[in-house]
ModelCIF file with pLDDT and N, C-alpha, C, O atoms, coordinates in Angstrom:
data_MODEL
#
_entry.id   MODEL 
#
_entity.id                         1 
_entity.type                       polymer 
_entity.pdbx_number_of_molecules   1 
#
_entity_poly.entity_id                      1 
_entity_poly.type                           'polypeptide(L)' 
_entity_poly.nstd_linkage                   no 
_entity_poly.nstd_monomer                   no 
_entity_poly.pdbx_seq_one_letter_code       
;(UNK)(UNK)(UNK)(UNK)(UNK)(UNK)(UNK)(UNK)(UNK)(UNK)(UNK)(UNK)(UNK)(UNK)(UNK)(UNK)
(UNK)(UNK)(UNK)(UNK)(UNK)(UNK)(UNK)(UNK)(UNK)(UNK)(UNK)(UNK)(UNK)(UNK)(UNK)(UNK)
(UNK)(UNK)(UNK)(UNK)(UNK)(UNK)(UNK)(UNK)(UNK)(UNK)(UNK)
;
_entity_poly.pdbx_seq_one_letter_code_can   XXXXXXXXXXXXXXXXXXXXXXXXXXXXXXXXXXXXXXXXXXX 
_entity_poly.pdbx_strand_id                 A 
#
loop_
_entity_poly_seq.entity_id 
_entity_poly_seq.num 
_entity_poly_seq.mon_id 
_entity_poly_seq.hetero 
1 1  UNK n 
1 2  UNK n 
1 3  UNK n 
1 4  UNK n 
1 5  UNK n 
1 6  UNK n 
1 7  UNK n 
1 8  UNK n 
1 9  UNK n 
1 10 UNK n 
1 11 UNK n 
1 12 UNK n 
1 13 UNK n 
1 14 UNK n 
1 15 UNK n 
1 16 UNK n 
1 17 UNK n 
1 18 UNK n 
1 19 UNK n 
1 20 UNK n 
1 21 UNK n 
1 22 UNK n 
1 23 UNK n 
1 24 UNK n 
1 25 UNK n 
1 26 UNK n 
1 27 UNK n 
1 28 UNK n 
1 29 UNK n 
1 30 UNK n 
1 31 UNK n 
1 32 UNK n 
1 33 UNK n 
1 34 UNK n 
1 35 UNK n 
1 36 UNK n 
1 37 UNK n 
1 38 UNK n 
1 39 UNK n 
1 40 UNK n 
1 41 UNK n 
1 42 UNK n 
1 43 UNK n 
#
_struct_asym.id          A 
_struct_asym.entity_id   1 
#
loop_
_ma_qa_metric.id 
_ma_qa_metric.mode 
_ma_qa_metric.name 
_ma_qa_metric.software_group_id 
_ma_qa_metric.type 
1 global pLDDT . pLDDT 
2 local  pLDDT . pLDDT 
#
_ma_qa_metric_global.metric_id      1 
_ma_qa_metric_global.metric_value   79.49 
_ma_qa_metric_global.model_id       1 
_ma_qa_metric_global.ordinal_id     1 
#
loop_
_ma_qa_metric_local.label_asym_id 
_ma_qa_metric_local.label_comp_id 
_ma_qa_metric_local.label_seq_id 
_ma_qa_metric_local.metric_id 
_ma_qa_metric_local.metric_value 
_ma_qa_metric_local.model_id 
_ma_qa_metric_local.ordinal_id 
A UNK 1  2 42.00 1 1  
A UNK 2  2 41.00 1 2  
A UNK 3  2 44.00 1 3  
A UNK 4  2 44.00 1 4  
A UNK 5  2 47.00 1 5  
A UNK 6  2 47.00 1 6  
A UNK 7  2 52.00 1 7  
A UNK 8  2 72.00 1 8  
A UNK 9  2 84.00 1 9  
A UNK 10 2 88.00 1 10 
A UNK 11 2 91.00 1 11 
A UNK 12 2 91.00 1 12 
A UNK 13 2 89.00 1 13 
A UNK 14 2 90.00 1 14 
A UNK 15 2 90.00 1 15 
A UNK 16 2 89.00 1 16 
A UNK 17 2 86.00 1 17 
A UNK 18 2 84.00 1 18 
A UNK 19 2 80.00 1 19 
A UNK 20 2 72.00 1 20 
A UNK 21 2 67.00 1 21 
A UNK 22 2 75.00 1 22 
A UNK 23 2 83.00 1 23 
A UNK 24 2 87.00 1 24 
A UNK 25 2 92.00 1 25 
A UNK 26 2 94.00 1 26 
A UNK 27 2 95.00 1 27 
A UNK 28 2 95.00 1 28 
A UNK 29 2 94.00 1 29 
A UNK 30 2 92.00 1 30 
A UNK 31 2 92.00 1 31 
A UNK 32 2 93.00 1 32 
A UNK 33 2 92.00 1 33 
A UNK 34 2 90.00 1 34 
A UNK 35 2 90.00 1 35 
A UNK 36 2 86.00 1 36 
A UNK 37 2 85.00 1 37 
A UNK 38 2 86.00 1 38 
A UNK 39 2 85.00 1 39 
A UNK 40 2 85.00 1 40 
A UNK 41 2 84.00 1 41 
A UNK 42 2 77.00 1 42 
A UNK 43 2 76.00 1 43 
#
loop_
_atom_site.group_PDB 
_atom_site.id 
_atom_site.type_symbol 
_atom_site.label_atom_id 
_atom_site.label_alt_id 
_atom_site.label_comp_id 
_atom_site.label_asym_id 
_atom_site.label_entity_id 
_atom_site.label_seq_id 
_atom_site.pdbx_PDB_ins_code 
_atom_site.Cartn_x 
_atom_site.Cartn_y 
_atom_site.Cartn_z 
_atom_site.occupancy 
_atom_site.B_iso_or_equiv 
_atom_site.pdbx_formal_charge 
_atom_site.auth_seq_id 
_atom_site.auth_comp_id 
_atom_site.auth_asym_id 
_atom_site.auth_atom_id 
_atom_site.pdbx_PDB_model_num 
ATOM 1   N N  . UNK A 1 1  ? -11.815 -9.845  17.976  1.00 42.00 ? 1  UNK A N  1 
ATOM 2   C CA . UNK A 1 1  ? -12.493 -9.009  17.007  1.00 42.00 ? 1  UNK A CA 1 
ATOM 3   C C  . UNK A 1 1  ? -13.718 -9.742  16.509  1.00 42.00 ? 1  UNK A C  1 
ATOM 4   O O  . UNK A 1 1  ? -13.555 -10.728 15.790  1.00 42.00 ? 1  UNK A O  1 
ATOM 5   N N  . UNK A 1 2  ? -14.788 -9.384  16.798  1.00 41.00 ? 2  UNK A N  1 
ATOM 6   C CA . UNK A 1 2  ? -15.941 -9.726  15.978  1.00 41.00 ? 2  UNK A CA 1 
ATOM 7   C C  . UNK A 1 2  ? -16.293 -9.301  14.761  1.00 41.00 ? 2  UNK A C  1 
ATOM 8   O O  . UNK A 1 2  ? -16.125 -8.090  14.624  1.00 41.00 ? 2  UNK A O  1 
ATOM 9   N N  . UNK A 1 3  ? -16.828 -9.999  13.594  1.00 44.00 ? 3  UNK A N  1 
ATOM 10  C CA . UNK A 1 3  ? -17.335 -9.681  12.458  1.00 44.00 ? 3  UNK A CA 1 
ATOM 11  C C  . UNK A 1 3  ? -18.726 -8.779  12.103  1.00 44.00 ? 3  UNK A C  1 
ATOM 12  O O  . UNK A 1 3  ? -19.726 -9.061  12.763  1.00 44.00 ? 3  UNK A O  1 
ATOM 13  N N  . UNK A 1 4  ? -18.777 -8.256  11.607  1.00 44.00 ? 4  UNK A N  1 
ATOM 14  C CA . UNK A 1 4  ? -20.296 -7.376  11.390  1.00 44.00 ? 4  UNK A CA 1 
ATOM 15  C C  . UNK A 1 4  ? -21.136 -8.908  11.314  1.00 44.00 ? 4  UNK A C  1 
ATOM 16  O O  . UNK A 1 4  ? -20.595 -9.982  11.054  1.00 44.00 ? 4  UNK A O  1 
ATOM 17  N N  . UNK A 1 5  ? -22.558 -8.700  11.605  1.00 47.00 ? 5  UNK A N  1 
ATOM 18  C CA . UNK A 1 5  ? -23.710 -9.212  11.854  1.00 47.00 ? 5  UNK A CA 1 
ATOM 19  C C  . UNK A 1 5  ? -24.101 -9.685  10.808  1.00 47.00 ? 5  UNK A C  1 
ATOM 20  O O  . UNK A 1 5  ? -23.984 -8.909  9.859   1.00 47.00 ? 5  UNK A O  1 
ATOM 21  N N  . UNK A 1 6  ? -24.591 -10.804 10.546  1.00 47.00 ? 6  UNK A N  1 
ATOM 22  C CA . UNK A 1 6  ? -24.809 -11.082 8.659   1.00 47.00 ? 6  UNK A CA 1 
ATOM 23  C C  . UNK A 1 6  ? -26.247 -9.853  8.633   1.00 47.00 ? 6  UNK A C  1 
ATOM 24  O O  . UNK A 1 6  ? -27.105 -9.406  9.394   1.00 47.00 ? 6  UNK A O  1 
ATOM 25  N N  . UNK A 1 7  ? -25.783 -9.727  7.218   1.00 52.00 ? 7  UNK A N  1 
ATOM 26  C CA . UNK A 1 7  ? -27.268 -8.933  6.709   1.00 52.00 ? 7  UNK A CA 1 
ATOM 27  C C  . UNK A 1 7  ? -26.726 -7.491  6.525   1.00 52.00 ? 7  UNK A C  1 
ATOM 28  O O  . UNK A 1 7  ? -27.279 -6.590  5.895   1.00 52.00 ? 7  UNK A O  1 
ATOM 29  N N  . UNK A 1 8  ? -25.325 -7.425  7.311   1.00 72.00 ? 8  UNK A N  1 
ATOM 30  C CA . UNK A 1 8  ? -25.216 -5.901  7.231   1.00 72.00 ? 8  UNK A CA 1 
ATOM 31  C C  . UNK A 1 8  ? -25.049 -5.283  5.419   1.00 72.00 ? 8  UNK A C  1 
ATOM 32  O O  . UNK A 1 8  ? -24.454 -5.955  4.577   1.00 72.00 ? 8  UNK A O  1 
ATOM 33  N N  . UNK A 1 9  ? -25.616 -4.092  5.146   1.00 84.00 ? 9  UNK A N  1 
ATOM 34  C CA . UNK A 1 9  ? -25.402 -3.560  4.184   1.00 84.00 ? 9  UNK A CA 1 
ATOM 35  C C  . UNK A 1 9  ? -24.261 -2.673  3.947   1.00 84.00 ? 9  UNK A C  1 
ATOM 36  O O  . UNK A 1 9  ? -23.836 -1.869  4.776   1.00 84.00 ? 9  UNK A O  1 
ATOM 37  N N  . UNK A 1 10 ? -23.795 -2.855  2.796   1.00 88.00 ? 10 UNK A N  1 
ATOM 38  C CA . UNK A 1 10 ? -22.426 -1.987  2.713   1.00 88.00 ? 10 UNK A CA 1 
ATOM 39  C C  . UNK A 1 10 ? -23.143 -1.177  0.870   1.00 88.00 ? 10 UNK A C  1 
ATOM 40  O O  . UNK A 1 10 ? -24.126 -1.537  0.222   1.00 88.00 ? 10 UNK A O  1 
ATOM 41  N N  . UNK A 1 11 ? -22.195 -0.122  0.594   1.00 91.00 ? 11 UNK A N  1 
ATOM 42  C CA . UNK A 1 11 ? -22.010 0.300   -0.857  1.00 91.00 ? 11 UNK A CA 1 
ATOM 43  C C  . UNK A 1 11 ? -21.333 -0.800  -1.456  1.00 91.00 ? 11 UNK A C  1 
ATOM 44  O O  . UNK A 1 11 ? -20.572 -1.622  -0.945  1.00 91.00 ? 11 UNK A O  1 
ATOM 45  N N  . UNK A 1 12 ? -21.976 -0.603  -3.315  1.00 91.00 ? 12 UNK A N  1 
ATOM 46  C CA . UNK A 1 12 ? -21.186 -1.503  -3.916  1.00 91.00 ? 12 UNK A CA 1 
ATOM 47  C C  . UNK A 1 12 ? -19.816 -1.178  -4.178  1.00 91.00 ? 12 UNK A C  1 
ATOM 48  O O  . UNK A 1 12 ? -19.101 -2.010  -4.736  1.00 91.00 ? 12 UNK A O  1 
ATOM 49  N N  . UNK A 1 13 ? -19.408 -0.151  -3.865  1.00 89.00 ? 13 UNK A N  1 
ATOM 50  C CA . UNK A 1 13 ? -17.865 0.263   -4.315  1.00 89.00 ? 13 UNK A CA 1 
ATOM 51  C C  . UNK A 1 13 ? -16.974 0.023   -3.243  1.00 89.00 ? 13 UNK A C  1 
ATOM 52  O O  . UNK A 1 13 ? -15.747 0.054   -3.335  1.00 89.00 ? 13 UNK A O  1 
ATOM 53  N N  . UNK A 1 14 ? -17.971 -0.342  -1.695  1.00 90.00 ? 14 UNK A N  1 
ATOM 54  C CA . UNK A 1 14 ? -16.782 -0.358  -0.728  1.00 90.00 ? 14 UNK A CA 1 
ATOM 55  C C  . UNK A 1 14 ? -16.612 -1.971  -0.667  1.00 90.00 ? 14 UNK A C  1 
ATOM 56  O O  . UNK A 1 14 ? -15.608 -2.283  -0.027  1.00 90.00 ? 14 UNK A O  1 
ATOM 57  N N  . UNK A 1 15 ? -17.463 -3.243  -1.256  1.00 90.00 ? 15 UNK A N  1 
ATOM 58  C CA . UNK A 1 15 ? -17.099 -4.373  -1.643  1.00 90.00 ? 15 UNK A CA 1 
ATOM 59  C C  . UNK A 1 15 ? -16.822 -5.249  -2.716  1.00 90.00 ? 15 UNK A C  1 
ATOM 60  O O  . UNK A 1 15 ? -16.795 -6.478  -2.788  1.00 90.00 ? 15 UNK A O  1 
ATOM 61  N N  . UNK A 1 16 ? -16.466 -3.619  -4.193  1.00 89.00 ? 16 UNK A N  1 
ATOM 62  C CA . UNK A 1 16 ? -16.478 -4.329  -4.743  1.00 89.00 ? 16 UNK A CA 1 
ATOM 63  C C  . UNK A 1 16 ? -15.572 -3.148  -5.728  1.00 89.00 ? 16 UNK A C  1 
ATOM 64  O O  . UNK A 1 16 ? -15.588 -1.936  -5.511  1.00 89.00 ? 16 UNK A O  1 
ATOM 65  N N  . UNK A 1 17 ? -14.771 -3.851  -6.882  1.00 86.00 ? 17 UNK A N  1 
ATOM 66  C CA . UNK A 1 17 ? -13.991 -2.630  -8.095  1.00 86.00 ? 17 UNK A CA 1 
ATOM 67  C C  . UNK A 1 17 ? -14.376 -3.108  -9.496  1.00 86.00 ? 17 UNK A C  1 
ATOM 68  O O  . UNK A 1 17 ? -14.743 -4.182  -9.974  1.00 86.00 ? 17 UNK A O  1 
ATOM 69  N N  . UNK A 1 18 ? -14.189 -2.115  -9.869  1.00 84.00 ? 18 UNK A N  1 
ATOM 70  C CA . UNK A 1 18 ? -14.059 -2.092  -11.299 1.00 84.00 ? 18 UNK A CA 1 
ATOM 71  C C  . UNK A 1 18 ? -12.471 -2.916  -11.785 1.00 84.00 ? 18 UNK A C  1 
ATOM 72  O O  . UNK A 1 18 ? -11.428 -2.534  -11.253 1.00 84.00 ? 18 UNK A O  1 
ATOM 73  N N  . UNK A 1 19 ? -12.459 -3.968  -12.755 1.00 80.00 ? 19 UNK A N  1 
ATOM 74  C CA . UNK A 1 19 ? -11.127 -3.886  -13.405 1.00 80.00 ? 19 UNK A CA 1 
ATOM 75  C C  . UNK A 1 19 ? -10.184 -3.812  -13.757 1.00 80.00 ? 19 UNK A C  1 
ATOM 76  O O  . UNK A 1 19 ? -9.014  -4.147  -13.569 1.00 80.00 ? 19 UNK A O  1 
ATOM 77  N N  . UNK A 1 20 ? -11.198 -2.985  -14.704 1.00 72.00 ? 20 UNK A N  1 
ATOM 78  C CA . UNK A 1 20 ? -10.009 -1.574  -15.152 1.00 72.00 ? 20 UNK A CA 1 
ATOM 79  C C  . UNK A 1 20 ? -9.473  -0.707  -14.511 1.00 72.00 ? 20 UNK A C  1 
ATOM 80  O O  . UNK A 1 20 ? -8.665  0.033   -15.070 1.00 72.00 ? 20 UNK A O  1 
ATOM 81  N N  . UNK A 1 21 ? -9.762  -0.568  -13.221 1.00 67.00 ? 21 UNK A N  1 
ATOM 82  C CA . UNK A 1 21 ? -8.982  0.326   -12.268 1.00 67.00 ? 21 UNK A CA 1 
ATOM 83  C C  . UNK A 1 21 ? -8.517  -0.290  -11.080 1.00 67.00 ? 21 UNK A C  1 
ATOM 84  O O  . UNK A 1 21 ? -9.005  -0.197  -9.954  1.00 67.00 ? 21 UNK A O  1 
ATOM 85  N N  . UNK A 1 22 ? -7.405  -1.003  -11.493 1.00 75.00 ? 22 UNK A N  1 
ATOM 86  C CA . UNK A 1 22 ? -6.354  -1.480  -10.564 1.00 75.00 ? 22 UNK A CA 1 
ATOM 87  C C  . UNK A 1 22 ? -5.068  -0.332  -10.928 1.00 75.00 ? 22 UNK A C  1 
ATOM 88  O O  . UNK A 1 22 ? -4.771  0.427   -11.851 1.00 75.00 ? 22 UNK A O  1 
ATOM 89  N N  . UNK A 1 23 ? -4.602  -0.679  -9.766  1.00 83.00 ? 23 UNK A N  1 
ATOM 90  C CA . UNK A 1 23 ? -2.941  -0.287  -9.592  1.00 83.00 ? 23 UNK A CA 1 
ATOM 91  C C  . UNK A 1 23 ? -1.841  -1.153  -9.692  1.00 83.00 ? 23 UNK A C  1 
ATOM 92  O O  . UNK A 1 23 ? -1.586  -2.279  -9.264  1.00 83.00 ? 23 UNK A O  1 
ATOM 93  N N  . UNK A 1 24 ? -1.132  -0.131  -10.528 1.00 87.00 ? 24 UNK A N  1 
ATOM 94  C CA . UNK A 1 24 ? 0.482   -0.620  -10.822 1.00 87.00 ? 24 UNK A CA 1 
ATOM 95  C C  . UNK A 1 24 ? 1.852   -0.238  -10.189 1.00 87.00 ? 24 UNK A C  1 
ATOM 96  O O  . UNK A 1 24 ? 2.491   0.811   -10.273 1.00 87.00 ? 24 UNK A O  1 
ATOM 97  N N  . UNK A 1 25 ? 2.115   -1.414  -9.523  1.00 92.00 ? 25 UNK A N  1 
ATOM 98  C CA . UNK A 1 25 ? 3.730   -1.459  -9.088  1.00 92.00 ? 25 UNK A CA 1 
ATOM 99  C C  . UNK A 1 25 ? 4.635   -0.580  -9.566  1.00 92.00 ? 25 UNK A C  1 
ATOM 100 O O  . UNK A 1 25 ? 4.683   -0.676  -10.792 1.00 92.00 ? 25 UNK A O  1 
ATOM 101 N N  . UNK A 1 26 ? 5.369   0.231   -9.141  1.00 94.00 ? 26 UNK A N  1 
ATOM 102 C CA . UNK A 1 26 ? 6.836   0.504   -9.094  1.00 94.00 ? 26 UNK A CA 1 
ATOM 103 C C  . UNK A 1 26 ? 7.811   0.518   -8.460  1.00 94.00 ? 26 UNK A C  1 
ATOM 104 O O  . UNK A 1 26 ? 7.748   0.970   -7.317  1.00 94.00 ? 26 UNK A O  1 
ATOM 105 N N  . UNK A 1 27 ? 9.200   -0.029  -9.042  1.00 95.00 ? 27 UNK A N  1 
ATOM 106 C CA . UNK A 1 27 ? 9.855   -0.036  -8.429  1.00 95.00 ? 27 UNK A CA 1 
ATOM 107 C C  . UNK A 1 27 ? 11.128  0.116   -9.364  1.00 95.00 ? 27 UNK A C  1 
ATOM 108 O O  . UNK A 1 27 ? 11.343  -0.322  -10.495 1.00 95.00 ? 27 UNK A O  1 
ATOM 109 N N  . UNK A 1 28 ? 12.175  1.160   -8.201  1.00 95.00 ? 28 UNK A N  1 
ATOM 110 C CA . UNK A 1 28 ? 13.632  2.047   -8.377  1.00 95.00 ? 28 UNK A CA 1 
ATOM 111 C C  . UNK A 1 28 ? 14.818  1.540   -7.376  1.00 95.00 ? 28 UNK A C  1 
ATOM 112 O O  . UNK A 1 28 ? 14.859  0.690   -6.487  1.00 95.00 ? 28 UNK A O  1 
ATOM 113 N N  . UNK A 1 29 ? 15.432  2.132   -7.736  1.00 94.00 ? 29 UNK A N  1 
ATOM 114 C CA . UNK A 1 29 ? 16.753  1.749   -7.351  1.00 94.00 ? 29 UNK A CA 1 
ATOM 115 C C  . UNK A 1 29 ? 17.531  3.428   -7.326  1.00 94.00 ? 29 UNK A C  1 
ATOM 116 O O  . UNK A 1 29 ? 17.679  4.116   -8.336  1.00 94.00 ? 29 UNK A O  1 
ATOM 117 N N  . UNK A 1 30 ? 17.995  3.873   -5.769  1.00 92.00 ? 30 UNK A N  1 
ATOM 118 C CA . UNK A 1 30 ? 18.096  4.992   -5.738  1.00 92.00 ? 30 UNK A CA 1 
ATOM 119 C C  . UNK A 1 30 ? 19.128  5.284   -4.788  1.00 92.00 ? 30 UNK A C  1 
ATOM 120 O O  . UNK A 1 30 ? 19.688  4.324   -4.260  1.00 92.00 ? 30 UNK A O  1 
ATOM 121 N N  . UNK A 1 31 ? 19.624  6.957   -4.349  1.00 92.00 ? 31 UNK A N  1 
ATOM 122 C CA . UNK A 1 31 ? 20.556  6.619   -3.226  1.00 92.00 ? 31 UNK A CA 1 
ATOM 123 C C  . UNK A 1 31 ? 19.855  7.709   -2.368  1.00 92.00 ? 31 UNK A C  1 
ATOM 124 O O  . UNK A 1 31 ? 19.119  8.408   -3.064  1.00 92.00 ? 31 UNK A O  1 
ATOM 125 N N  . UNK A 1 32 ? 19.881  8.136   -0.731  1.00 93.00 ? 32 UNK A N  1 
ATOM 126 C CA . UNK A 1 32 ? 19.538  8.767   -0.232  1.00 93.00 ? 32 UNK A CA 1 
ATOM 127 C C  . UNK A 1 32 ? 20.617  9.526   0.494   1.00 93.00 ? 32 UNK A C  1 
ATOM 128 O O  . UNK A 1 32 ? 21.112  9.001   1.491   1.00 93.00 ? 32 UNK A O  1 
ATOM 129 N N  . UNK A 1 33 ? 21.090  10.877  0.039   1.00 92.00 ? 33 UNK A N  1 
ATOM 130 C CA . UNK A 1 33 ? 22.259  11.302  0.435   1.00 92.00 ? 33 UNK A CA 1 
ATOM 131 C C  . UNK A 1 33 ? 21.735  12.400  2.005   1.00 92.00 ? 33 UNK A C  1 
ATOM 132 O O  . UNK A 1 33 ? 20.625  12.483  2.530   1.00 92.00 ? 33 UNK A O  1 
ATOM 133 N N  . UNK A 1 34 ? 23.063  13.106  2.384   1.00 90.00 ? 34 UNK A N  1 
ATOM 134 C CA . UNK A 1 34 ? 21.945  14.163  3.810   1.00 90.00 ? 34 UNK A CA 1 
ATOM 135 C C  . UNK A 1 34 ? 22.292  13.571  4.800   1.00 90.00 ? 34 UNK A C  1 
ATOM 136 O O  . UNK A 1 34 ? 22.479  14.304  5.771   1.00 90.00 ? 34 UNK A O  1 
ATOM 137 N N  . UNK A 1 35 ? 22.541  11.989  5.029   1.00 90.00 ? 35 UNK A N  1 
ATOM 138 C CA . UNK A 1 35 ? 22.234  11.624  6.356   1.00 90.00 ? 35 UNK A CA 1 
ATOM 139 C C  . UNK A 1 35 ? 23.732  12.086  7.963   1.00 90.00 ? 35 UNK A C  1 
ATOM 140 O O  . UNK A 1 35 ? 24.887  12.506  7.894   1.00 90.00 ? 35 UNK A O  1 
ATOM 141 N N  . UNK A 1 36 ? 23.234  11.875  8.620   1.00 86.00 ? 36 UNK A N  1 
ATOM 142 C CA . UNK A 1 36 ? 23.925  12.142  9.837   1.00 86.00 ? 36 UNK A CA 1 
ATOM 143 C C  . UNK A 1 36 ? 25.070  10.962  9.892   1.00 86.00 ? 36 UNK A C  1 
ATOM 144 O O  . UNK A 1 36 ? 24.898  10.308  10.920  1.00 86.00 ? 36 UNK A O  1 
ATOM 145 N N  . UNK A 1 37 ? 25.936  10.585  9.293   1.00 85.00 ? 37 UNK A N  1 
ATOM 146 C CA . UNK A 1 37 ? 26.676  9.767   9.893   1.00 85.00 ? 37 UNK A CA 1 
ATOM 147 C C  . UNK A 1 37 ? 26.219  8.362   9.736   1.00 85.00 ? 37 UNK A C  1 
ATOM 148 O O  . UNK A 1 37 ? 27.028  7.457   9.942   1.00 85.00 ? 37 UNK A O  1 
ATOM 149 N N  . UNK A 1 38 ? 25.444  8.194   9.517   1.00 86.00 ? 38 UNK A N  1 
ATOM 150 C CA . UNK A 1 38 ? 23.558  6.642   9.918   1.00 86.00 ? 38 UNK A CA 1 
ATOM 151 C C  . UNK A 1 38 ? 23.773  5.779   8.285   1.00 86.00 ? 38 UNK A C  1 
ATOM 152 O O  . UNK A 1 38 ? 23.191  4.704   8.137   1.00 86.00 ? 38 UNK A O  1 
ATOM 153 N N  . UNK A 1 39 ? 24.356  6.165   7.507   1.00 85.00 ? 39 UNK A N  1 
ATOM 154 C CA . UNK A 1 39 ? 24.183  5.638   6.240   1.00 85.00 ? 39 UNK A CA 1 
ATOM 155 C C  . UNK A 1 39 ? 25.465  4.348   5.716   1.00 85.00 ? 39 UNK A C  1 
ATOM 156 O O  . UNK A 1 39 ? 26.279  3.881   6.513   1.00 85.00 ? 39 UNK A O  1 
ATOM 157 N N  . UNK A 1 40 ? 25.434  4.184   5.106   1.00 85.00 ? 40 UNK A N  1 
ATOM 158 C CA . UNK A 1 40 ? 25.576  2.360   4.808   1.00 85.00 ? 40 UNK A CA 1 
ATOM 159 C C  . UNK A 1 40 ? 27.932  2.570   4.483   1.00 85.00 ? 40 UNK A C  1 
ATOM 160 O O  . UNK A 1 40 ? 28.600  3.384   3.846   1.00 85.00 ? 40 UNK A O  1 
ATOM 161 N N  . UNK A 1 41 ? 28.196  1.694   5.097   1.00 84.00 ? 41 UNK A N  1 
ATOM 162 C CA . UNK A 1 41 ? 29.299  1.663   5.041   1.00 84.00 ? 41 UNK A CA 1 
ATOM 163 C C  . UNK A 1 41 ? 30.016  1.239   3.542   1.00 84.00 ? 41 UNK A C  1 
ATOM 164 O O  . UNK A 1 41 ? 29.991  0.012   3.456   1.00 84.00 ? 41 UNK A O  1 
ATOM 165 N N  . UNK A 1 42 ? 30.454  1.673   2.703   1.00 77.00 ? 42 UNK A N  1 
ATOM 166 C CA . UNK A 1 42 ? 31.285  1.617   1.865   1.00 77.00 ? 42 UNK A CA 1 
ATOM 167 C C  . UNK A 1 42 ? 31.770  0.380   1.814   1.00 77.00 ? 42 UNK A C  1 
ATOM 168 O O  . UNK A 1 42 ? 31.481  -0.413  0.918   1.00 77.00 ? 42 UNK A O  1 
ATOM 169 N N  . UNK A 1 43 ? 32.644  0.098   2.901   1.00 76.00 ? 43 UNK A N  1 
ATOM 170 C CA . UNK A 1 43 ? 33.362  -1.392  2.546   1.00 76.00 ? 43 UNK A CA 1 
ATOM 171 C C  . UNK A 1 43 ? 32.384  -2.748  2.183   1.00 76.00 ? 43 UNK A C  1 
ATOM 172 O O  . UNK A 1 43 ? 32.904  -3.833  1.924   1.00 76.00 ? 43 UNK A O  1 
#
């Protein structure tokens, strides 16, 4: 894989963010019922 060429121009938003607008993690704990037989053994 080669790198773009120095000098290339980009937008400032496609190298760069604001802040204040990051994203936040979540995370659950859940069960997924439906399945065929395929799902987690009890014992």
């Amino acid at each position: 894989v080669v790198a773009p060429p120095v000098g290339a121009q980009s937008r400032v938003k496609d190298i760069a963010q604001l802040q204040s607008a990051r994203d936040n993690q979540l995370v659950g704990y859940g069960l997924v019922v439906g399945l065929q037989g395929t799902g987690d053994s009890l014992r």
